[in-house]
C-alpha atoms as a PDB file:
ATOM      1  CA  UNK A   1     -19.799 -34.845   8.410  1.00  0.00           C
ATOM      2  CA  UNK A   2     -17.288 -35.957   5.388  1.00  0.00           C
ATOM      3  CA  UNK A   3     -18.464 -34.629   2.372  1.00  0.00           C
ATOM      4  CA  UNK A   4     -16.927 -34.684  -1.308  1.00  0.00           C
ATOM      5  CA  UNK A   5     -16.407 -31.389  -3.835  1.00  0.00           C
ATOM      6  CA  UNK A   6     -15.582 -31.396  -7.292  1.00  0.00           C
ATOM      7  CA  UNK A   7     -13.325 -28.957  -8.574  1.00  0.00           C
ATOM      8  CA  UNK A   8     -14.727 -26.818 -11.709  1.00  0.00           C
ATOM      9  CA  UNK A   9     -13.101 -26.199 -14.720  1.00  0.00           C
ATOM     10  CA  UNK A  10     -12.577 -22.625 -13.084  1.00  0.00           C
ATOM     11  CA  UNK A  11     -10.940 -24.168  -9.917  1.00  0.00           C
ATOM     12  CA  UNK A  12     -13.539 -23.269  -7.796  1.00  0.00           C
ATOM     13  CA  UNK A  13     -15.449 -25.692  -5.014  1.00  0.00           C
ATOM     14  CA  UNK A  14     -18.078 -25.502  -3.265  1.00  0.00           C
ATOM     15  CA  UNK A  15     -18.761 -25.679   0.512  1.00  0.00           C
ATOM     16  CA  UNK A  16     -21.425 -27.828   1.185  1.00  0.00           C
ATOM     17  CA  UNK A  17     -24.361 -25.837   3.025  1.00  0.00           C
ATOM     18  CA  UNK A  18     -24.033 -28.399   6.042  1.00  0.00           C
ATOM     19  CA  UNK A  19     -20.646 -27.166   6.552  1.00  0.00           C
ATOM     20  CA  UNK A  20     -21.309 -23.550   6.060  1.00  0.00           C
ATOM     21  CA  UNK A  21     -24.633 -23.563   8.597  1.00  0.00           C
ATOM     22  CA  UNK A  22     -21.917 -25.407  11.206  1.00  0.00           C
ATOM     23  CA  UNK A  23     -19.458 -23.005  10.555  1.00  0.00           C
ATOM     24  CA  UNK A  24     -21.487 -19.543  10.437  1.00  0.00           C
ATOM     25  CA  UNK A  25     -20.160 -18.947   7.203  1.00  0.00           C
ATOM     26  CA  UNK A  26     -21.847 -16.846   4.666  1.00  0.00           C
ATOM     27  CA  UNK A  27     -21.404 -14.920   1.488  1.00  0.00           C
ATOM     28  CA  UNK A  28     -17.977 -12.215   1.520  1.00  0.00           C
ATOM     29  CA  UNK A  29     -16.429 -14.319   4.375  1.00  0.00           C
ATOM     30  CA  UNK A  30     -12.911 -14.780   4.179  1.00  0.00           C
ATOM     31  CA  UNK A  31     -11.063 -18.188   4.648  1.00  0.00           C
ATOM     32  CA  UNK A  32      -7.656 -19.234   5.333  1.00  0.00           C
ATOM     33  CA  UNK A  33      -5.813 -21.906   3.158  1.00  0.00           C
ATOM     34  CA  UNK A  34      -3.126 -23.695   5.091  1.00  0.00           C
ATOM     35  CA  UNK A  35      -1.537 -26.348   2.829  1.00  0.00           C
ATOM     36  CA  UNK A  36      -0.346 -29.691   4.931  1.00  0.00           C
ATOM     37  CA  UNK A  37       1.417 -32.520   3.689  1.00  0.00           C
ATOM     38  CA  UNK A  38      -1.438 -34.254   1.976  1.00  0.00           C
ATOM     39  CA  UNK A  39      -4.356 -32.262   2.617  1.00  0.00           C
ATOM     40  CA  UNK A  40      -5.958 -28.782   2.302  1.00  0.00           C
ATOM     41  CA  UNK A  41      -6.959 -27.140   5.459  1.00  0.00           C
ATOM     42  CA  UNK A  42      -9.674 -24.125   4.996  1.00  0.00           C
ATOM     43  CA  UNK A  43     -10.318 -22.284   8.218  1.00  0.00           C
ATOM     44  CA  UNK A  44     -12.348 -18.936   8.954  1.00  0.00           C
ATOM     45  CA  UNK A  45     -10.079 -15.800   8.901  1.00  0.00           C
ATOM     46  CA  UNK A  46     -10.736 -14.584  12.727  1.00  0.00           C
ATOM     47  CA  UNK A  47     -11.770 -10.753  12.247  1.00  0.00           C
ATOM     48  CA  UNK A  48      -8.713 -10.156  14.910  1.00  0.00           C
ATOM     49  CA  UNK A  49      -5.767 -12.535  15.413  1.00  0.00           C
ATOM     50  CA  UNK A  50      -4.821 -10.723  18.770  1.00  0.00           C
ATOM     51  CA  UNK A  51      -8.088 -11.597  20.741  1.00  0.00           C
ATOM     52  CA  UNK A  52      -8.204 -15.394  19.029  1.00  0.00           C
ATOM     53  CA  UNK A  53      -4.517 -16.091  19.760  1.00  0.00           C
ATOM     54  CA  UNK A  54      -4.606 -14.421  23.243  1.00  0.00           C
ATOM     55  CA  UNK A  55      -4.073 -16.717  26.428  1.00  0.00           C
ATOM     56  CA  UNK A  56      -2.839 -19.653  23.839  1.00  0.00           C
ATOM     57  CA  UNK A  57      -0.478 -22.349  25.455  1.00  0.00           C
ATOM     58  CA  UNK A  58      -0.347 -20.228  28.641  1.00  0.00           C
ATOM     59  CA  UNK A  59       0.036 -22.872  30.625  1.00  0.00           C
ATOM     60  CA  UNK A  60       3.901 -23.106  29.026  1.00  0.00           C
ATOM     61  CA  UNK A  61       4.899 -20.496  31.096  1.00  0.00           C
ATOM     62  CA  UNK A  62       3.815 -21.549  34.220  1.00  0.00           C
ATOM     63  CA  UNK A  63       5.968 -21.674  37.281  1.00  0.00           C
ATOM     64  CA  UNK A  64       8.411 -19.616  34.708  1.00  0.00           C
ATOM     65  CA  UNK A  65       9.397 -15.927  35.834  1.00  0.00           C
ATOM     66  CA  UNK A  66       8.841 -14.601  32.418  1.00  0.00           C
ATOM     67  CA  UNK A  67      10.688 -11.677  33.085  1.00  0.00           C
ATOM     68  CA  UNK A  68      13.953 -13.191  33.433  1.00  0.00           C
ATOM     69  CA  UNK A  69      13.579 -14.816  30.831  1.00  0.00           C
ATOM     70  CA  UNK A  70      13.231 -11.938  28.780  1.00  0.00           C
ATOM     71  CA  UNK A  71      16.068 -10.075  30.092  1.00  0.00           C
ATOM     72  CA  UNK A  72      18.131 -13.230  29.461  1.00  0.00           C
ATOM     73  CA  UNK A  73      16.766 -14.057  26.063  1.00  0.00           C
ATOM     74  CA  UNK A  74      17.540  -9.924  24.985  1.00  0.00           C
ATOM     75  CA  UNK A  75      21.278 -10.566  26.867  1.00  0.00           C
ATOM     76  CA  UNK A  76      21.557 -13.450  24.434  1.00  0.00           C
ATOM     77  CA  UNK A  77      21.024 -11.399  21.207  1.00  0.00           C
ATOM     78  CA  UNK A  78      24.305  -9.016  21.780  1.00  0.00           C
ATOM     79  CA  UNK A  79      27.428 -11.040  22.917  1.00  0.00           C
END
């Protein structure tokens, strides 16, 4: 759903309602703005970055015993 905004003299835009219906977005609601090489990325600010972020990438650490590598990571840190 590609839409195009127009920047206003006050450097404002607006979000097209398509994109604000899809997203559950409404009046007050805070957004991120990450700034990429060529683009601008506008996300919802989660209400708690704990619970969103939990379990992310876990399978990383699997088949890893996590708490060696913690003791050996620490170890590292005072030679």
């Amino acid at each position: 759903m590609p839409a195009t905004v127009t920047l206003s003299s006050k450097n404002q835009i607006v979000i097209p309602r398509e994109a604000r219906e899809m997203m559950h977005l409404s009046p007050g609601r805070q957004l991120l703005v990450i700034c990429e090489e060529n683009r601008i990325v506008m996300i919802p600010k989660p209400s708690d970055f704990v619970s969103k972020t939990a379990g992310l990438h876990k399978e990383i650490w699997d088949g890893v015993d996590t708490e060696s590598y913690i003791r050996e990571e620490r170890e590292s840190w005072n030679p």
